[in-house]
C-alpha atoms as a PDB file:
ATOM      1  CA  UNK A   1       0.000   0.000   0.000  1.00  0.00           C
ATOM      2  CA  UNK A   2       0.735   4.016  -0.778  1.00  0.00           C
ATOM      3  CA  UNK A   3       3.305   5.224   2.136  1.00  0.00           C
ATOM      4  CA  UNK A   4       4.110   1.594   3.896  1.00  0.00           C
ATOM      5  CA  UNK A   5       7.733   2.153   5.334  1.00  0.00           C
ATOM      6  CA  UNK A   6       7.674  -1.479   4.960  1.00  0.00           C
ATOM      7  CA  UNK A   7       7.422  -1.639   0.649  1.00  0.00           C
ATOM      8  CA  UNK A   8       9.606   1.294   0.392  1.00  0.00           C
ATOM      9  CA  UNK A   9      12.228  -0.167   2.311  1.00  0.00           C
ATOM     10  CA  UNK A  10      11.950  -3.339   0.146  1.00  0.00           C
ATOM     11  CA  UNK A  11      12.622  -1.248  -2.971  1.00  0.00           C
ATOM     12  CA  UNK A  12      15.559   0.579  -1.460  1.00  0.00           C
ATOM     13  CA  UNK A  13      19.187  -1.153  -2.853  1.00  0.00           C
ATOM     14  CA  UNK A  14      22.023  -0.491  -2.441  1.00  0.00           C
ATOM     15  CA  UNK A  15      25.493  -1.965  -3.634  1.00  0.00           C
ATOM     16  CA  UNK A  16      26.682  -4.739  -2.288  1.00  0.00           C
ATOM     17  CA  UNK A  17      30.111  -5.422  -3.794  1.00  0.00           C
ATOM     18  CA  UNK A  18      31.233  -5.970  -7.405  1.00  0.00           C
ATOM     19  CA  UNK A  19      31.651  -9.417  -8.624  1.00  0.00           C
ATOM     20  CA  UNK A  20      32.549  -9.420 -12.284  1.00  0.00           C
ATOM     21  CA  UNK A  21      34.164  -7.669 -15.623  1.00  0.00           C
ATOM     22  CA  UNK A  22      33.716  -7.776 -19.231  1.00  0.00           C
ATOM     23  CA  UNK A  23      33.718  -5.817 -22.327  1.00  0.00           C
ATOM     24  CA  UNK A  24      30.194  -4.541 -22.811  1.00  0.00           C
ATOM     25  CA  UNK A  25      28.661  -5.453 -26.319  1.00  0.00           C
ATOM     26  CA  UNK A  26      29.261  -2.593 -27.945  1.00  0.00           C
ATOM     27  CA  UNK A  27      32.828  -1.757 -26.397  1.00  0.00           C
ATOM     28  CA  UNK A  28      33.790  -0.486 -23.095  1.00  0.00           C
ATOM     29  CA  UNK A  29      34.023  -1.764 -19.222  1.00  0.00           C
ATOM     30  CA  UNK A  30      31.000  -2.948 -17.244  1.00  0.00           C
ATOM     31  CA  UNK A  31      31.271  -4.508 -14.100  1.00  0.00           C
ATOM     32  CA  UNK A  32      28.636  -6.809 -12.343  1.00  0.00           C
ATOM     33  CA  UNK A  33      26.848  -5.331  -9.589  1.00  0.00           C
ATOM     34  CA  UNK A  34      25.495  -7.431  -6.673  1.00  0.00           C
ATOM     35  CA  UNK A  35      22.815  -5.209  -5.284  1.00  0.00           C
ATOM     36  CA  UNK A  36      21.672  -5.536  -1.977  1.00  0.00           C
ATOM     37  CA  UNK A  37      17.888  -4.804  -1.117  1.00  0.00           C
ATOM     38  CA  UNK A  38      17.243  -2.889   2.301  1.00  0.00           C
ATOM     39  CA  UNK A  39      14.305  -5.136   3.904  1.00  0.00           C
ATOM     40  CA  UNK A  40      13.065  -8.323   2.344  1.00  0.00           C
ATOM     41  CA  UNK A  41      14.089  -8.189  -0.895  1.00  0.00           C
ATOM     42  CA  UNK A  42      16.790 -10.704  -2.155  1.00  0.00           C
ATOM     43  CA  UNK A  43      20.122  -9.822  -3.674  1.00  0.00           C
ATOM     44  CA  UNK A  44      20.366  -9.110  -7.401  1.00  0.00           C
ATOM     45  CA  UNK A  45      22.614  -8.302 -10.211  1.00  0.00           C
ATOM     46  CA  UNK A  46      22.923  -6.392 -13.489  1.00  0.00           C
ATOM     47  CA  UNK A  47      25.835  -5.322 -15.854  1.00  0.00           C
ATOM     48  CA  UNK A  48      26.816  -1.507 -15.130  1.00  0.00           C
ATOM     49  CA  UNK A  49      29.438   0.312 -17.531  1.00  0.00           C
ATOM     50  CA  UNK A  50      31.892   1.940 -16.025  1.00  0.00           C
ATOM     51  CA  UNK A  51      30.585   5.586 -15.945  1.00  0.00           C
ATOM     52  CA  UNK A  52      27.511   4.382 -13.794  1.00  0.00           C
ATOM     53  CA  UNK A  53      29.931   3.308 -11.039  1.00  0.00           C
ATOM     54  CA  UNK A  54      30.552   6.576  -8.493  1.00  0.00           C
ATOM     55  CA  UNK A  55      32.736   5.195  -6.323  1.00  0.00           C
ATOM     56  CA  UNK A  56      36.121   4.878  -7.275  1.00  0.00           C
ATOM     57  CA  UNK A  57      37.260   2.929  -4.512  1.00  0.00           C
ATOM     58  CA  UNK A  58      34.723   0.554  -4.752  1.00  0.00           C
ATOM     59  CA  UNK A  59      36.448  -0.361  -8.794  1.00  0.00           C
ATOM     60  CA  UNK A  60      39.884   0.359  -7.454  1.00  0.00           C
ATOM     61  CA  UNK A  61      39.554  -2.384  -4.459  1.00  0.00           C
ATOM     62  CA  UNK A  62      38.079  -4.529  -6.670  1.00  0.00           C
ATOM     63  CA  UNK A  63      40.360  -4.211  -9.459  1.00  0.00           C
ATOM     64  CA  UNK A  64      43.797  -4.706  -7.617  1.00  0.00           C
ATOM     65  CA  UNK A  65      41.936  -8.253  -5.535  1.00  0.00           C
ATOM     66  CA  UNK A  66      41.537  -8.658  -9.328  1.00  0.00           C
ATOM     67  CA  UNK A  67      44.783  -8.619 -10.402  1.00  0.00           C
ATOM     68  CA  UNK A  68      46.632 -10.144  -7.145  1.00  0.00           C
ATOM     69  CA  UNK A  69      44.401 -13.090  -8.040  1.00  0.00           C
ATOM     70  CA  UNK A  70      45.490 -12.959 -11.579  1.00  0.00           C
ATOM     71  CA  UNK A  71      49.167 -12.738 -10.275  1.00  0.00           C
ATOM     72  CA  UNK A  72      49.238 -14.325  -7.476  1.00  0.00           C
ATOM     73  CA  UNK A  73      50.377 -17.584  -9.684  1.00  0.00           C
ATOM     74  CA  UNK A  74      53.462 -15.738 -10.905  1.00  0.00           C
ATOM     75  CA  UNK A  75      56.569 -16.920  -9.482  1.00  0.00           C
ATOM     76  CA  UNK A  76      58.897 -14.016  -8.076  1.00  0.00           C
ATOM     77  CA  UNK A  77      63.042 -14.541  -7.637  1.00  0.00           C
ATOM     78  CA  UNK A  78      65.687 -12.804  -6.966  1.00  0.00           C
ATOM     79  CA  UNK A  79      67.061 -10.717 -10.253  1.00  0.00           C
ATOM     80  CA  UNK A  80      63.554 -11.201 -11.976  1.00  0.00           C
ATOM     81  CA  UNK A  81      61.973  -8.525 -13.959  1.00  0.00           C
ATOM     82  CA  UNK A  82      58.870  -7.230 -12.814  1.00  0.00           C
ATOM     83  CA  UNK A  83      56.564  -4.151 -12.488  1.00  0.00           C
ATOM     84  CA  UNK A  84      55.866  -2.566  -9.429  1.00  0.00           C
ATOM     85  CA  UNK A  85      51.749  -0.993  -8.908  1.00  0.00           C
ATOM     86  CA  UNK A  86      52.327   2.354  -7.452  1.00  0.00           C
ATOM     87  CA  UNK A  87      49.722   3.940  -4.874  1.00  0.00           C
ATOM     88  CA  UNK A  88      51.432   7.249  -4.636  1.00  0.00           C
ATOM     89  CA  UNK A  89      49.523  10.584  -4.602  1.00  0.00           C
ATOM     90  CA  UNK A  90      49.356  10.942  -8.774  1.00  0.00           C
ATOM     91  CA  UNK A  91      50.623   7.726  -9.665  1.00  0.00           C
ATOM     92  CA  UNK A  92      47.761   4.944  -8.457  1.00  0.00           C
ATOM     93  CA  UNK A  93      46.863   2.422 -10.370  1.00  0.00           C
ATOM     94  CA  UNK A  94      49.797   2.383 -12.551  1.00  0.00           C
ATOM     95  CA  UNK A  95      52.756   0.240 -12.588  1.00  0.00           C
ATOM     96  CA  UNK A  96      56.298   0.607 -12.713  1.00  0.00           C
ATOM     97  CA  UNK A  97      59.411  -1.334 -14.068  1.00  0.00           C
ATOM     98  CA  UNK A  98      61.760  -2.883 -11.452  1.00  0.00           C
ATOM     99  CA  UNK A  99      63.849  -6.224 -10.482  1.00  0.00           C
ATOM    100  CA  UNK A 100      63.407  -7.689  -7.556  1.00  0.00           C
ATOM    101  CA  UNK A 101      66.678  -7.993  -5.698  1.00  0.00           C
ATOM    102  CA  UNK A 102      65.853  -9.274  -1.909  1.00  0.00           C
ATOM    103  CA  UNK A 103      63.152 -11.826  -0.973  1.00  0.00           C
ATOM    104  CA  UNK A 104      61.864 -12.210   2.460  1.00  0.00           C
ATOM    105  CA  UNK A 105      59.168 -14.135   3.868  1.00  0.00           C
ATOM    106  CA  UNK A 106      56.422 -11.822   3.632  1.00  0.00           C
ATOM    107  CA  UNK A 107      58.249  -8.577   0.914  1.00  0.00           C
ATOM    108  CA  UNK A 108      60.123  -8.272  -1.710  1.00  0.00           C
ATOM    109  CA  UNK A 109      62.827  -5.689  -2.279  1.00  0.00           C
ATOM    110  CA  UNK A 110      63.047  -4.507  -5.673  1.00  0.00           C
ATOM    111  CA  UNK A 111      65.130  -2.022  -7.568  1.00  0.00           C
ATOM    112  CA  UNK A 112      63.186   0.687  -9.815  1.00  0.00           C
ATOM    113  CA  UNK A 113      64.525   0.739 -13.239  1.00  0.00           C
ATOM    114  CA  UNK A 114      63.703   4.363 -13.814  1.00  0.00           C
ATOM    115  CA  UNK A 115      63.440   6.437 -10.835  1.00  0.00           C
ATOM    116  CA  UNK A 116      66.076   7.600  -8.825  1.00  0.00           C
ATOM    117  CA  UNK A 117      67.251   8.837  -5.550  1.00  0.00           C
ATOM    118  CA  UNK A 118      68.943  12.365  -5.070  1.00  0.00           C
ATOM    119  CA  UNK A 119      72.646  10.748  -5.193  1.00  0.00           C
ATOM    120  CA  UNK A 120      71.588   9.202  -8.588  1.00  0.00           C
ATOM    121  CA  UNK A 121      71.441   5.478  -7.742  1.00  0.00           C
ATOM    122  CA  UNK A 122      68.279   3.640  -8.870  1.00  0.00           C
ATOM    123  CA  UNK A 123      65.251   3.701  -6.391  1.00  0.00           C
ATOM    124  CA  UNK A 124      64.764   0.505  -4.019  1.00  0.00           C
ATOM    125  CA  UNK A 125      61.603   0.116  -1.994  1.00  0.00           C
ATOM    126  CA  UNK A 126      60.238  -2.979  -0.083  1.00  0.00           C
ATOM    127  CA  UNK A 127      56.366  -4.061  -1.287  1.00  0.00           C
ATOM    128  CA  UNK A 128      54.434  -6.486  -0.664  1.00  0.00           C
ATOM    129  CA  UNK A 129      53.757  -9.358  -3.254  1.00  0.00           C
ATOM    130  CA  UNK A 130      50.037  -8.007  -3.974  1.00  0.00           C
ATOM    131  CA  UNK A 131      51.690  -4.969  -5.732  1.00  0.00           C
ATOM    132  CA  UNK A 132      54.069  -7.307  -8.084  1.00  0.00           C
ATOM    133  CA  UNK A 133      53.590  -8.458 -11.809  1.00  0.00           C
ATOM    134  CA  UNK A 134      56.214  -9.993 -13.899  1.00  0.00           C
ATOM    135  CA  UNK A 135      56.898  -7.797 -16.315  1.00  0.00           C
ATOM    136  CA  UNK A 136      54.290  -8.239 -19.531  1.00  0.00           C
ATOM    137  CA  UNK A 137      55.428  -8.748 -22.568  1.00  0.00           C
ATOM    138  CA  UNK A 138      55.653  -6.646 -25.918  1.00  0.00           C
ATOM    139  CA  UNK A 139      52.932  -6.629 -27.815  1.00  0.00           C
ATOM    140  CA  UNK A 140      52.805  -8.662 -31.425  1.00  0.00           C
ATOM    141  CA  UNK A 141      54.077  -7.147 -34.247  1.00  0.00           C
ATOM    142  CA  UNK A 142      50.758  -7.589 -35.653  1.00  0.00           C
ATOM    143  CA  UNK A 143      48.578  -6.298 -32.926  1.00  0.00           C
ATOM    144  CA  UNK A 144      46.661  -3.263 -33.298  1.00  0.00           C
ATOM    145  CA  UNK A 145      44.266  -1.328 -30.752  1.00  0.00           C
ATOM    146  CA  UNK A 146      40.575  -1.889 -31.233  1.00  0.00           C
ATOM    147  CA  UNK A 147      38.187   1.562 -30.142  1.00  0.00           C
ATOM    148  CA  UNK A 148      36.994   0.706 -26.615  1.00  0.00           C
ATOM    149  CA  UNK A 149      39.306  -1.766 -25.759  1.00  0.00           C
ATOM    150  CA  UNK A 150      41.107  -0.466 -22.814  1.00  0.00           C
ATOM    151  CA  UNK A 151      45.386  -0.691 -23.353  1.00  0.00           C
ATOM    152  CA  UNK A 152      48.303   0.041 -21.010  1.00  0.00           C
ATOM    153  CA  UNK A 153      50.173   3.419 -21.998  1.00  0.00           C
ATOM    154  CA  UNK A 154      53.895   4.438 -20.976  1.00  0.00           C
ATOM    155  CA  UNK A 155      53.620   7.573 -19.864  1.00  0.00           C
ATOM    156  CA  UNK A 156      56.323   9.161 -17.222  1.00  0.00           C
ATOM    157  CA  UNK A 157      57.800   5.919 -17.228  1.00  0.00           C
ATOM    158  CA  UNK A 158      54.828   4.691 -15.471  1.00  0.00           C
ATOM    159  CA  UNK A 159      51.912   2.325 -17.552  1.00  0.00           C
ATOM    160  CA  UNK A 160      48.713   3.265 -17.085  1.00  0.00           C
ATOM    161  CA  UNK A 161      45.465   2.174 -18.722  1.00  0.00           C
ATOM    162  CA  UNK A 162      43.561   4.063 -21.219  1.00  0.00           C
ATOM    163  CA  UNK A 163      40.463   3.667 -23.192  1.00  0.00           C
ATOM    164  CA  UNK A 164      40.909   3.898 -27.042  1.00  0.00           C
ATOM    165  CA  UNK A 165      38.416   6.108 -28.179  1.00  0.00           C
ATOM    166  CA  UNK A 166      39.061   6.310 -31.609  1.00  0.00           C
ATOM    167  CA  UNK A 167      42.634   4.862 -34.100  1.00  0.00           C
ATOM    168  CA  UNK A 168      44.071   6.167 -37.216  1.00  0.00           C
ATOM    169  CA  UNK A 169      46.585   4.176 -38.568  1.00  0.00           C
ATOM    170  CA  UNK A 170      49.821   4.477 -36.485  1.00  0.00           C
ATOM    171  CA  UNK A 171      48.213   6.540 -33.771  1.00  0.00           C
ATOM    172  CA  UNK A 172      44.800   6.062 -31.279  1.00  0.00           C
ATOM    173  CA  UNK A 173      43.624   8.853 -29.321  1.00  0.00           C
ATOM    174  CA  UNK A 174      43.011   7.566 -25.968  1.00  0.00           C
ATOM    175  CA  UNK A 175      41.006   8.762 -22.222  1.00  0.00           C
ATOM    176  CA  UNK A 176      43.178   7.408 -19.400  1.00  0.00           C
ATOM    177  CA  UNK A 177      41.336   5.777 -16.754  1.00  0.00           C
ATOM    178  CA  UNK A 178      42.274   7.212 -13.372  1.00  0.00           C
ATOM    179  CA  UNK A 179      42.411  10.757 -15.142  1.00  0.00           C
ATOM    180  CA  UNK A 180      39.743  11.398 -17.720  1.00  0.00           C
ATOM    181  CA  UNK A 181      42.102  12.998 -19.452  1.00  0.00           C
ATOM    182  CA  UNK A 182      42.469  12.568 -23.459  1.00  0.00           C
ATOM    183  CA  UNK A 183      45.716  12.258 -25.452  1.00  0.00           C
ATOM    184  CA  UNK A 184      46.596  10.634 -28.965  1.00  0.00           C
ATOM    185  CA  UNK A 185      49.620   8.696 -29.047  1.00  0.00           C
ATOM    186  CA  UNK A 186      51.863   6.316 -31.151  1.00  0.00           C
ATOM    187  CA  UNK A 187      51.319   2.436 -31.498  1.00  0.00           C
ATOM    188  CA  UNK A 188      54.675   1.551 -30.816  1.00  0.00           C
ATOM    189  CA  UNK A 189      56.786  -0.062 -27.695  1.00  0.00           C
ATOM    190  CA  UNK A 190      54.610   2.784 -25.647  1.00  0.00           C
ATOM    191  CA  UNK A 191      51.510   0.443 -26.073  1.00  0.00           C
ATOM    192  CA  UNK A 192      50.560  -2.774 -25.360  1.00  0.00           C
ATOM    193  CA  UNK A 193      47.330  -4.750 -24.292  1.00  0.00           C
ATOM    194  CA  UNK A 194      46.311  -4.808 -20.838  1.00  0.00           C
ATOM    195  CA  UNK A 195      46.184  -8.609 -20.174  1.00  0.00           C
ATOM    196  CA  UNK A 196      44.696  -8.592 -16.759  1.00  0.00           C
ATOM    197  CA  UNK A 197      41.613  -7.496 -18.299  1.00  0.00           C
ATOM    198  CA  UNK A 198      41.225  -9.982 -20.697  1.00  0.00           C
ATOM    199  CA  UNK A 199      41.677 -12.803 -18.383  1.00  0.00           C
ATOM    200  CA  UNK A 200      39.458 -11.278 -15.789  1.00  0.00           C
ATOM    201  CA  UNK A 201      36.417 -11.038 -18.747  1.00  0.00           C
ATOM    202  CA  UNK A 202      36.572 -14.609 -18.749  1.00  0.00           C
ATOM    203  CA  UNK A 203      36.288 -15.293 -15.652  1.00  0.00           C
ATOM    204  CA  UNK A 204      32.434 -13.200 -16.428  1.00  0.00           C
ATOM    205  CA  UNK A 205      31.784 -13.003 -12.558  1.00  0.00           C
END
């Protein structure tokens, strides 16, 4: 009945956590929403894209228990190459090149191949192995960015992901993720797919 606190409550959701990823139909990210009804209503779930989701931390947290899953399998050693993900101020969500030279138990050490410290020897910081990735590799000679795919980008030596938006021949234009902000650049070493992605689609949630 009209103004039962009881039926409004049962049509208030809210979300509950996200529990998938894929490429929408017609391009794009969309992420699969378990909604949570306030009441008695029972969970449910629909395909969002990626500008429907406010909260950033909410894709972030589920994005890097994405990709420690992904990577978890990856063995790490002493002297291997790897990339680092970076959560500093300006640089989240992108990852930087490094070897790792010191294991422990529970961190690695590793050695930043292009950042350096005020006496001019390479960078070393201890992480933790949720923030490692071997480092990918090149993309195929042959390989060639589809619009709305989402590809890594090297950009102040960091790689970050970007949407293609739309490609002309030896160049896409391209919307980073974590930035909004558009820039055309050069298929060449600079680019590459962003594998984590595609393995993660699979999965479908």
């Amino acid at each position: 009945p009209a103004g039962d606190p009881a039926a409004a409550a049962d049509q208030l959701v809210q979300v509950e956590q996200i529990v998938g990823i894929r490429y929408g139909a017609t391009g794009g990210v969309e992420y699969r929403i378990r909604w949570r009804a306030v009441g008695r209503g029972k969970p449910e779930h629909t395909w969002e894209p990626e500008e429907n989701i406010m909260d950033d931390d909410l894709i972030d947290d589920f994005e890097a228990a994405q990709q420690h899953e992904i990577y978890a399998e990856q063995k790490m050693s002493t002297g291997v190459a790897v990339e680092v993900r970076n959560i500093d101020e300006g640089f989240q969500n992108s990852w930087a090149a490094a070897k790792v030279v010191r294991v422990s138990r529970k961190s690695f050490t590793v050695e930043y191949t292009d950042f350096e410290e005020d006496d001019g020897s390479l960078m070393q910081e201890v992480v933790g192995r949720e923030r490692l990735r071997l480092a990918p590799p090149k993309a195929a000679a042959e390989w060639k960015p589809k619009v709305d795919e989402v590809i890594e980008v090297l950009e102040s030596d960091c790689w970050w992901e970007a949407r293609v938006l739309s490609s002309g021949g030896e160049t896409v234009d391209v919307k980073y993720r974590v930035s909004d902000e558009v820039q055309t650049v050069d298929i060449s070493d600079k680019t590459r797919p962003c594998n984590w992605l595609k393995v993660a689609s699979a999965k479908r949630g």
